[in-house]
Structure formats: C-alpha cells, structure tokens
PDB file of N, CA and C in Angstrom:
ATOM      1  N   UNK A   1      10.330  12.428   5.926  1.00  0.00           N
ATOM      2  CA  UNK A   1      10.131  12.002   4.545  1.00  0.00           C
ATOM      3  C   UNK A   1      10.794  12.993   3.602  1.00  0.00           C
ATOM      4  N   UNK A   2      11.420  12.633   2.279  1.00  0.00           N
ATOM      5  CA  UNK A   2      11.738  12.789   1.081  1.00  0.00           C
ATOM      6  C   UNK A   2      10.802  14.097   0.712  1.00  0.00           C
ATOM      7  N   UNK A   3      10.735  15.203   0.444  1.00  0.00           N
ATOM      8  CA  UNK A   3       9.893  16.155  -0.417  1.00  0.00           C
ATOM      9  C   UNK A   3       9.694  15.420  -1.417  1.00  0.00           C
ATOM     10  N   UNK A   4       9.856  14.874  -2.151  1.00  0.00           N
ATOM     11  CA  UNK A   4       9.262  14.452  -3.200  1.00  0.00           C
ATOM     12  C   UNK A   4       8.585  13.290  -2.908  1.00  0.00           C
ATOM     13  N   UNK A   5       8.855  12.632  -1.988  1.00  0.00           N
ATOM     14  CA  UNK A   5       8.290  11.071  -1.675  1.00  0.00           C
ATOM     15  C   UNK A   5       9.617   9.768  -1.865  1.00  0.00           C
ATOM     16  N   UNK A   6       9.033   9.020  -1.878  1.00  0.00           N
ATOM     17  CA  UNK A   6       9.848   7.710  -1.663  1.00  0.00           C
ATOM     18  C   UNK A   6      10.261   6.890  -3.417  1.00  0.00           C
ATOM     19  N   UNK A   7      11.072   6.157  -3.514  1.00  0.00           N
ATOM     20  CA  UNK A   7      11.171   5.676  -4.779  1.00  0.00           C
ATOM     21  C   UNK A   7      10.660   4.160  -4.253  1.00  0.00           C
ATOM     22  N   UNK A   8      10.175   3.467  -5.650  1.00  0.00           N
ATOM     23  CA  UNK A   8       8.841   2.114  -5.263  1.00  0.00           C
ATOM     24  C   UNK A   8      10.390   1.024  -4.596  1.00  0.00           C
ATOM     25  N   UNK A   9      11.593   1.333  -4.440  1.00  0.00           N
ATOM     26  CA  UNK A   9      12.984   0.435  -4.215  1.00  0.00           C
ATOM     27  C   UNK A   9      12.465   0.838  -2.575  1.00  0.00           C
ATOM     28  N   UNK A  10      12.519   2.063  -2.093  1.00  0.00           N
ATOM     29  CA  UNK A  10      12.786   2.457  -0.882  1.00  0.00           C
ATOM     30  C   UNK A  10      11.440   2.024  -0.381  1.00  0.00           C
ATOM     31  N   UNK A  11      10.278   1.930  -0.859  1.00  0.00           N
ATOM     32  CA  UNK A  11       8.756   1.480  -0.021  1.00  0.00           C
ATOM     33  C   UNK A  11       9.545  -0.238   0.199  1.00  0.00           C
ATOM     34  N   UNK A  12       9.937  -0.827  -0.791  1.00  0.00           N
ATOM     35  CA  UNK A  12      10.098  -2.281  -0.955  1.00  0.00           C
ATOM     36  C   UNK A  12      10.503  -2.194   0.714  1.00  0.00           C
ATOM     37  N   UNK A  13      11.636  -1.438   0.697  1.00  0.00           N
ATOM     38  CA  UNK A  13      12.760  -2.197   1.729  1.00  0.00           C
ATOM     39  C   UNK A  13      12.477  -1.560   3.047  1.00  0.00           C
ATOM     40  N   UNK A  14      11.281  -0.776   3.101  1.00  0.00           N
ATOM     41  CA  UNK A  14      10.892  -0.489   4.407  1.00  0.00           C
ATOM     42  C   UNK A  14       9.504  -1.332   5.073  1.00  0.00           C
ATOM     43  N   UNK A  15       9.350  -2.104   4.172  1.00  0.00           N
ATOM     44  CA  UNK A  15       7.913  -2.737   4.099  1.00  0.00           C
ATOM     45  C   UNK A  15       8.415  -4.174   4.321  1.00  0.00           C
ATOM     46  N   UNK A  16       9.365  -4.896   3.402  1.00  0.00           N
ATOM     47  CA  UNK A  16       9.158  -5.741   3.135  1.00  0.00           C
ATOM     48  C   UNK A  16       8.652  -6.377   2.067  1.00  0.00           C
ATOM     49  N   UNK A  17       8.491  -6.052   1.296  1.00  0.00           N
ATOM     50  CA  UNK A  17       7.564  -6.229  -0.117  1.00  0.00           C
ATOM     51  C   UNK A  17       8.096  -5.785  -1.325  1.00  0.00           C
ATOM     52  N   UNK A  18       8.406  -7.069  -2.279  1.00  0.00           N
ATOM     53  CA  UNK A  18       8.797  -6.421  -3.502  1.00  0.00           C
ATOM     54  C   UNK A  18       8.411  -5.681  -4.155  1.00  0.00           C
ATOM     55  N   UNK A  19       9.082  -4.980  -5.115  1.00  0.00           N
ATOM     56  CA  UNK A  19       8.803  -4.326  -6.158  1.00  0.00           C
ATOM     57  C   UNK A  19       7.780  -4.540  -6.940  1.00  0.00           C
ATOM     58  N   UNK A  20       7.889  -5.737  -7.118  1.00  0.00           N
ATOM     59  CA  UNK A  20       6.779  -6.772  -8.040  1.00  0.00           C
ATOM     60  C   UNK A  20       5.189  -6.463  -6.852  1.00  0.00           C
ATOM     61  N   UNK A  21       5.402  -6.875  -5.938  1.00  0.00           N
ATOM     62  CA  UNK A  21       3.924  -6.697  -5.392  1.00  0.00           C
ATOM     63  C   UNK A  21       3.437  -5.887  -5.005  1.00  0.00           C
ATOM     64  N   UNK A  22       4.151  -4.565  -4.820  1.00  0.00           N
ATOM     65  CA  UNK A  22       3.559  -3.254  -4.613  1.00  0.00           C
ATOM     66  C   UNK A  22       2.942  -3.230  -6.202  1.00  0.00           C
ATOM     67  N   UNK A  23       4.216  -3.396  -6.973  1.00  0.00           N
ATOM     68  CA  UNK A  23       2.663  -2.882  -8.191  1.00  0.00           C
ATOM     69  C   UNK A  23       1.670  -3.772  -8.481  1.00  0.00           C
ATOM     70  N   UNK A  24       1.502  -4.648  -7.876  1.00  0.00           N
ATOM     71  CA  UNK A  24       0.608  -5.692  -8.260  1.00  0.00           C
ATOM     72  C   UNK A  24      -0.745  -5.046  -7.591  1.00  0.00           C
ATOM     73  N   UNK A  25      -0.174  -4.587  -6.272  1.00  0.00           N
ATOM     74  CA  UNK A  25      -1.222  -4.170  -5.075  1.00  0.00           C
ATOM     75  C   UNK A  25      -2.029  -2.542  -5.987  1.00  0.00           C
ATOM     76  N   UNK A  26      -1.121  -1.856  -6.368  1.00  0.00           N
ATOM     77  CA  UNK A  26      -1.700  -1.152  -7.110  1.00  0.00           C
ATOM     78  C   UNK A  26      -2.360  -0.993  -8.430  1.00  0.00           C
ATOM     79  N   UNK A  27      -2.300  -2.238  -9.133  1.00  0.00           N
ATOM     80  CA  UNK A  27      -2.849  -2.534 -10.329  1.00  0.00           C
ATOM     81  C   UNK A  27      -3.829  -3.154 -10.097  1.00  0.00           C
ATOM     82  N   UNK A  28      -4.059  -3.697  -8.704  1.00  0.00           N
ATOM     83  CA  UNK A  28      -6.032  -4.534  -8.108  1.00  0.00           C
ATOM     84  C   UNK A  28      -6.161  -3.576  -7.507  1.00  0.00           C
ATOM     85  N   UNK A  29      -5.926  -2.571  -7.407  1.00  0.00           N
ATOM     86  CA  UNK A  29      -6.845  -1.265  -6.333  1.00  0.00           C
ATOM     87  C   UNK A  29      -6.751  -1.241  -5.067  1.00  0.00           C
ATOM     88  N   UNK A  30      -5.354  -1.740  -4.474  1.00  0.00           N
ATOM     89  CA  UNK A  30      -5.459  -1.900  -3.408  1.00  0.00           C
ATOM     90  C   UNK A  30      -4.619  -0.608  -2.617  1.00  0.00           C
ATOM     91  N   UNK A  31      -3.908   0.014  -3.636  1.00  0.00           N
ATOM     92  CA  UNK A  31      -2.788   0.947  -3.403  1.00  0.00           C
ATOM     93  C   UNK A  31      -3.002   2.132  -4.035  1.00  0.00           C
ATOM     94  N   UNK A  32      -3.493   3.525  -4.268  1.00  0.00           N
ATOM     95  CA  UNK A  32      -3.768   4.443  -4.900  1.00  0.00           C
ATOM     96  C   UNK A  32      -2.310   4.816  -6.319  1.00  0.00           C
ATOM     97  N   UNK A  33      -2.428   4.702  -7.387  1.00  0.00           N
ATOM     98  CA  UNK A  33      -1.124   5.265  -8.255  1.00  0.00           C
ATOM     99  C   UNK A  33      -0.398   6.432  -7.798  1.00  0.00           C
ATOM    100  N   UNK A  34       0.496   6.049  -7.785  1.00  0.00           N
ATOM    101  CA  UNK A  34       1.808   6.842  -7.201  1.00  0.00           C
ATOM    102  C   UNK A  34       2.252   8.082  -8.090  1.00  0.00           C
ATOM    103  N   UNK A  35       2.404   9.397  -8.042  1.00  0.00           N
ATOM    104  CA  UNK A  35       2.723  10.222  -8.323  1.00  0.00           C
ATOM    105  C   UNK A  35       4.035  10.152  -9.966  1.00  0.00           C
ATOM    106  N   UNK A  36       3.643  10.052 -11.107  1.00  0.00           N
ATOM    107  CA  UNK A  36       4.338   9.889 -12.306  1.00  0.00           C
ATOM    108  C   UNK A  36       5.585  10.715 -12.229  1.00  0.00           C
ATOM    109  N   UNK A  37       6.330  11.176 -12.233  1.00  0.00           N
ATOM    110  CA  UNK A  37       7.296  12.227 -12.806  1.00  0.00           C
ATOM    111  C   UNK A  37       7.861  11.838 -14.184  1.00  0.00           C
ATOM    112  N   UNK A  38       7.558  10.533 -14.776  1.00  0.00           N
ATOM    113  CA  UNK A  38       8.296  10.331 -15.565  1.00  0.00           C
ATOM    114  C   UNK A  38       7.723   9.359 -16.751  1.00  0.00           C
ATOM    115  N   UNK A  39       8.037   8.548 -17.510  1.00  0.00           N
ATOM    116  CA  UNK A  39       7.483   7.263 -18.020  1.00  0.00           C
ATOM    117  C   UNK A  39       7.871   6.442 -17.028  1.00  0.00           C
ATOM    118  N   UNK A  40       8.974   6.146 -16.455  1.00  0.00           N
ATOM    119  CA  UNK A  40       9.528   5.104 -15.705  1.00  0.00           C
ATOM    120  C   UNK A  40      10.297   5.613 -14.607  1.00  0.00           C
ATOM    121  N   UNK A  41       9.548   6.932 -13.779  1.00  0.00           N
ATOM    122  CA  UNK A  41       9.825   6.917 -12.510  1.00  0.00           C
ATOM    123  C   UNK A  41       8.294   7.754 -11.747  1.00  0.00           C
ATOM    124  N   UNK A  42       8.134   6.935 -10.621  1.00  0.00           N
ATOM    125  CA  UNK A  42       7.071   7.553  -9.722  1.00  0.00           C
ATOM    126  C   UNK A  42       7.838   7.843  -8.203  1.00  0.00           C
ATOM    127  N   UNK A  43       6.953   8.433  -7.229  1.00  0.00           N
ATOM    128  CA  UNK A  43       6.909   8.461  -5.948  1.00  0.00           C
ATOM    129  C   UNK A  43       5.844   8.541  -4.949  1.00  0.00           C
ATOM    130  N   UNK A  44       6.132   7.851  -4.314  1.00  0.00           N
ATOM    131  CA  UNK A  44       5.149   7.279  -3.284  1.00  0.00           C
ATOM    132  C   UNK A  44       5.080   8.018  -2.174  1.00  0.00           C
ATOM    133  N   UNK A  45       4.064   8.679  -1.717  1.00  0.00           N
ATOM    134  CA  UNK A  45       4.199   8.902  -0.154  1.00  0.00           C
ATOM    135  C   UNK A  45       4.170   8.156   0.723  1.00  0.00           C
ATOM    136  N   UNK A  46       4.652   8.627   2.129  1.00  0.00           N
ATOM    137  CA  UNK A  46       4.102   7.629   3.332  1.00  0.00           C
ATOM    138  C   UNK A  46       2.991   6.611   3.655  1.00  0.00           C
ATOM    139  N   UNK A  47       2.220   7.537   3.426  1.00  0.00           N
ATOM    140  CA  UNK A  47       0.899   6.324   3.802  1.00  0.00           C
ATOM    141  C   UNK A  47       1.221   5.009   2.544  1.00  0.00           C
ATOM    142  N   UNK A  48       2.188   4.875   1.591  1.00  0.00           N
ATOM    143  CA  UNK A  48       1.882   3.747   1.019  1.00  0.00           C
ATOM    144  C   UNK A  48       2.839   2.734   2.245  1.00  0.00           C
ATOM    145  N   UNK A  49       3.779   3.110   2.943  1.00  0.00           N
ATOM    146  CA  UNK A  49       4.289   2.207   4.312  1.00  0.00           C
ATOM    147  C   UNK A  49       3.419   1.750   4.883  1.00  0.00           C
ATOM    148  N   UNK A  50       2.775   2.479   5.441  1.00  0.00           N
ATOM    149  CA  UNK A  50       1.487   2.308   6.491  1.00  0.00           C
ATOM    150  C   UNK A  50       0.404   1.192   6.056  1.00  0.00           C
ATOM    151  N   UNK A  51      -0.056   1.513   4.673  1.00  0.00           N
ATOM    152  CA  UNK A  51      -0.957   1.244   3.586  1.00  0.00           C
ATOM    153  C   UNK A  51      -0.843  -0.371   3.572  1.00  0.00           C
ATOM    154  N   UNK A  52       0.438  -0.512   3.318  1.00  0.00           N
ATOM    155  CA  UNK A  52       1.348  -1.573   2.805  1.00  0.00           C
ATOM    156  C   UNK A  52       1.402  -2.780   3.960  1.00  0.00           C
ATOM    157  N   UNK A  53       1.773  -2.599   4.829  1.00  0.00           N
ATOM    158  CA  UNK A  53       1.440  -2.973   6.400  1.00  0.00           C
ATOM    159  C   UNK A  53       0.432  -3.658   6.743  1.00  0.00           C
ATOM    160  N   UNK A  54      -0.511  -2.725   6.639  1.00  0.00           N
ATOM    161  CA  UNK A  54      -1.755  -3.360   6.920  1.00  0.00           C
ATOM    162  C   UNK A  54      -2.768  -4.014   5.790  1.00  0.00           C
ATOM    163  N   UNK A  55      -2.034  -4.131   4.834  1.00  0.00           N
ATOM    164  CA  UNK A  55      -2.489  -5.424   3.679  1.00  0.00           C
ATOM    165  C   UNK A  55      -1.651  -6.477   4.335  1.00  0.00           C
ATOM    166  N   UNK A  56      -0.067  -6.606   4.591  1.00  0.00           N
ATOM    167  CA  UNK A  56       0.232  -7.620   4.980  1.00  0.00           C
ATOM    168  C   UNK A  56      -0.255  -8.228   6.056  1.00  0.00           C
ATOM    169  N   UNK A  57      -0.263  -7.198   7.389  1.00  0.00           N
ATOM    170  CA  UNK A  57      -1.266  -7.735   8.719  1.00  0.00           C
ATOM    171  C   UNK A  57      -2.524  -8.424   8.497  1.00  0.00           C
ATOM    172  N   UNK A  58      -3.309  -7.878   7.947  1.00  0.00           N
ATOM    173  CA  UNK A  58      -4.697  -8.316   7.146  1.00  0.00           C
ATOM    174  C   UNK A  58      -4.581  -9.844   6.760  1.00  0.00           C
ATOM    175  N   UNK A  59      -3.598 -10.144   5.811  1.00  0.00           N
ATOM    176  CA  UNK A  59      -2.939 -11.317   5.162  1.00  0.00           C
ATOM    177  C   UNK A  59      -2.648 -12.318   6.311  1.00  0.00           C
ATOM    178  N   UNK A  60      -1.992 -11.811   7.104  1.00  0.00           N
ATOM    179  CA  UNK A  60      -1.546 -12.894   8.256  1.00  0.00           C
ATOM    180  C   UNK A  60      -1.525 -12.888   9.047  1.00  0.00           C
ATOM    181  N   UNK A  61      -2.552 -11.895  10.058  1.00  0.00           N
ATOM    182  CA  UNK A  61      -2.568 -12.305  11.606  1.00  0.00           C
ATOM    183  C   UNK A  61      -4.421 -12.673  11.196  1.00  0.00           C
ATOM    184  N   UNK A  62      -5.365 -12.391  10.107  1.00  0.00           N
ATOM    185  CA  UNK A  62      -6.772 -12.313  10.019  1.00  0.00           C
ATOM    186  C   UNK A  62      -7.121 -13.134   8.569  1.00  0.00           C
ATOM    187  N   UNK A  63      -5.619 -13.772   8.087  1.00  0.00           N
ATOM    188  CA  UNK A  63      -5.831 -14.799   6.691  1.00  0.00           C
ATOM    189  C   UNK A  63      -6.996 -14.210   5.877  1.00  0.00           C
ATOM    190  N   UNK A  64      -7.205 -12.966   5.773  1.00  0.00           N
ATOM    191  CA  UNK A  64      -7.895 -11.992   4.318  1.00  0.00           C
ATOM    192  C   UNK A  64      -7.342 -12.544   3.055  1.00  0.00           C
ATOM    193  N   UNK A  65      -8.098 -12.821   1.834  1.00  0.00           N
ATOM    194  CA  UNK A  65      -7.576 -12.897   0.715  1.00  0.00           C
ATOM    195  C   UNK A  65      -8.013 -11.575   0.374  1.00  0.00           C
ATOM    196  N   UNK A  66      -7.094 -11.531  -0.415  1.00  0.00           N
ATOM    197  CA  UNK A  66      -6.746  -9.892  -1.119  1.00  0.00           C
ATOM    198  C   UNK A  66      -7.967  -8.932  -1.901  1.00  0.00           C
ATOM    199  N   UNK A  67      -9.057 -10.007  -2.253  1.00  0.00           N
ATOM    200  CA  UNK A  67     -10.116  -9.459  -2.669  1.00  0.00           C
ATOM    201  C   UNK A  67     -11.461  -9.325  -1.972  1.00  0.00           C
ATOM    202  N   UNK A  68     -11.171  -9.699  -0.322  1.00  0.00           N
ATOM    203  CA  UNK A  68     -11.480  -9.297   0.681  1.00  0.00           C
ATOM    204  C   UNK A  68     -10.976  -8.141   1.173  1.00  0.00           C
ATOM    205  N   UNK A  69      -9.950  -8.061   1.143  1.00  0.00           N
ATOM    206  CA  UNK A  69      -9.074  -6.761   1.865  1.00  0.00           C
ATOM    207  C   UNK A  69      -9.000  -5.579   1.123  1.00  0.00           C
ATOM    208  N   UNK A  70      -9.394  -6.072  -0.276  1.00  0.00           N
ATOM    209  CA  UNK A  70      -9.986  -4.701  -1.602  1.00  0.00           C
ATOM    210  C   UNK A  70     -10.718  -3.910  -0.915  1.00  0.00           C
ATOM    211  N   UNK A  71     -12.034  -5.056  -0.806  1.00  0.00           N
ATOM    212  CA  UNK A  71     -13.192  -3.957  -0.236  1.00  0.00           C
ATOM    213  C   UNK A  71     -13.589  -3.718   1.120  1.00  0.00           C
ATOM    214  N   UNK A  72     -12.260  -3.962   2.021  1.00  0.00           N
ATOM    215  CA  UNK A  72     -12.153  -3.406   3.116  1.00  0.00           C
ATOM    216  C   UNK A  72     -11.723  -1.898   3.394  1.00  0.00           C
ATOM    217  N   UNK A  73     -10.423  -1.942   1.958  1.00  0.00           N
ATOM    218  CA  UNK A  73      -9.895  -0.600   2.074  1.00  0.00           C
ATOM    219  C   UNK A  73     -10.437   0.321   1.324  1.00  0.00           C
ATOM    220  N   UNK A  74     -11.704  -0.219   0.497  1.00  0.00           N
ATOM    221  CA  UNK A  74     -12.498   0.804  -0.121  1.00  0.00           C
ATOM    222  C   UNK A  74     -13.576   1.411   0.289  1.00  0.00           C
ATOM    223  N   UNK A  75     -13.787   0.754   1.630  1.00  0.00           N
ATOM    224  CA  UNK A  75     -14.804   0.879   2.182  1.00  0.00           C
ATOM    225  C   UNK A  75     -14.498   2.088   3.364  1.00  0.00           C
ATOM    226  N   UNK A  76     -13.264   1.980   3.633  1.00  0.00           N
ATOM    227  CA  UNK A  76     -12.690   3.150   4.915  1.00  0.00           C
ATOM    228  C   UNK A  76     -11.122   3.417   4.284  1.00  0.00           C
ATOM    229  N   UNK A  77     -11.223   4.705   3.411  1.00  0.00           N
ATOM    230  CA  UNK A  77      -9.854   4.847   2.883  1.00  0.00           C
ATOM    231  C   UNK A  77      -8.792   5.212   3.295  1.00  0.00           C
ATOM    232  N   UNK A  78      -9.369   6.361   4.111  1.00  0.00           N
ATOM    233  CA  UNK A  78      -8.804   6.660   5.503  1.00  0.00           C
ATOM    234  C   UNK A  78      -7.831   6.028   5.982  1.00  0.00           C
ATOM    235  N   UNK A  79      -8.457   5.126   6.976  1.00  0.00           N
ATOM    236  CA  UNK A  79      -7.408   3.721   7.929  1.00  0.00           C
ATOM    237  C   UNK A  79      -6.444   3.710   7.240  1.00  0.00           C
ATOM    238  N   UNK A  80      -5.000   3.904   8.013  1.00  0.00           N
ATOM    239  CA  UNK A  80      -3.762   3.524   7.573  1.00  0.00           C
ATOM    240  C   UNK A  80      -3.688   2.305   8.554  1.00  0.00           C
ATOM    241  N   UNK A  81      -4.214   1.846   9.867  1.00  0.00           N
ATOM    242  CA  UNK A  81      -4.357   0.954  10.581  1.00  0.00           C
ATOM    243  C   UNK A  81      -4.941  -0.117  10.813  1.00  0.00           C
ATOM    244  N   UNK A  82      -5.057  -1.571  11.521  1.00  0.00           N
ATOM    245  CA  UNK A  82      -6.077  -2.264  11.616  1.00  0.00           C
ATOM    246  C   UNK A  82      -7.131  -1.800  12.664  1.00  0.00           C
ATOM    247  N   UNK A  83      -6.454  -0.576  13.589  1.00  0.00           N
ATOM    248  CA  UNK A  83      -7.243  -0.501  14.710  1.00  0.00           C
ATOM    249  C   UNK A  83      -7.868   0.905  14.222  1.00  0.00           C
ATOM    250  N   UNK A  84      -7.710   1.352  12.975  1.00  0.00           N
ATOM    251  CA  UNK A  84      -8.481   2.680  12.635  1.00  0.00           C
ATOM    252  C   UNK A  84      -9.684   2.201  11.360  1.00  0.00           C
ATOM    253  N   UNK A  85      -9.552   1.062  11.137  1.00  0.00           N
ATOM    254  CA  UNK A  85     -10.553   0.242  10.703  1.00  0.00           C
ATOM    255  C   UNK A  85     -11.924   0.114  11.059  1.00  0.00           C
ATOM    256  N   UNK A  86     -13.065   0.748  10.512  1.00  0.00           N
ATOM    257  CA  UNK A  86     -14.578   1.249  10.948  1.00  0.00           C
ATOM    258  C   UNK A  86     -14.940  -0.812  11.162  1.00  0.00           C
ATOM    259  N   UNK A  87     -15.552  -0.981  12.274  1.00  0.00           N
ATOM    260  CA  UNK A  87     -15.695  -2.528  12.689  1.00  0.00           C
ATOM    261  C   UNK A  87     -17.075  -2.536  12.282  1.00  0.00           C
TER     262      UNK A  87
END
C-alpha cells in the first residue's frame, strides 16, 4: 500500500464499485470517513477493499439489504470478512 493510502478512483477500480457508491456507502455508515487532506481530496486505507467486498458479498451471495448489512458491520467492526463475522 500507498503511505498515504489509496485515492476513492483507485478503491473504485480495485473493488469494483463506483465512485458514486463508495460515497454513498460512507454517507449511510457503512464505510468509516476517509482521511481529508484537502476540501476535495481524501485517502482511504486498505481495509476500505476488504470493507468494500464484503458489503458486496453480503449483497449477493446472502441478498442483505444495505440496512441490514449497516447493523451487521456495526455490530462487529472488526470483520473485514464474511467468515470473521461473530455468527
């Protein structure tokens, strides 16, 4: 990883996921706010890959709606995984 972290372009294109829905994911609480440096630049660490992942897995191998999967990940913040997920 980047010392500084990732730019929200480079999470998109390692994830899969636009621009648009990472911040969406982080504006419902699903994604912790990303490190400011700027008015109009942040950086993301790793775990938002990981993070990111397993909202989509969640989404479509276990059809979670998103305000299910809120208070899944608020519940174990931890888990970057489905299998590190407290059952």
């Amino acid at each position: 990883m980047k010392e500084k972290g990732y730019k929200i372009g480079e999470i998109a294109r390692k994830t899969g996921v636009s621009p648009s829905t990472i911040k969406y994911y982080i504006a419902e609480g699903l994604l912790p706010k990303p490190k400011k440096t700027s008015r109009n630049m942040a950086y993301y660490d790793a775990s938002y890959i990981s993070r990111i992942k397993m909202i989509k897995e969640l989404q479509s191998k276990r059809y979670l709606p998103l305000k299910v999967i809120k208070k899944i990940l608020q519940a174990d913040k931890s888990a970057t995984t489905i299998k590190e997920l407290k059952s």
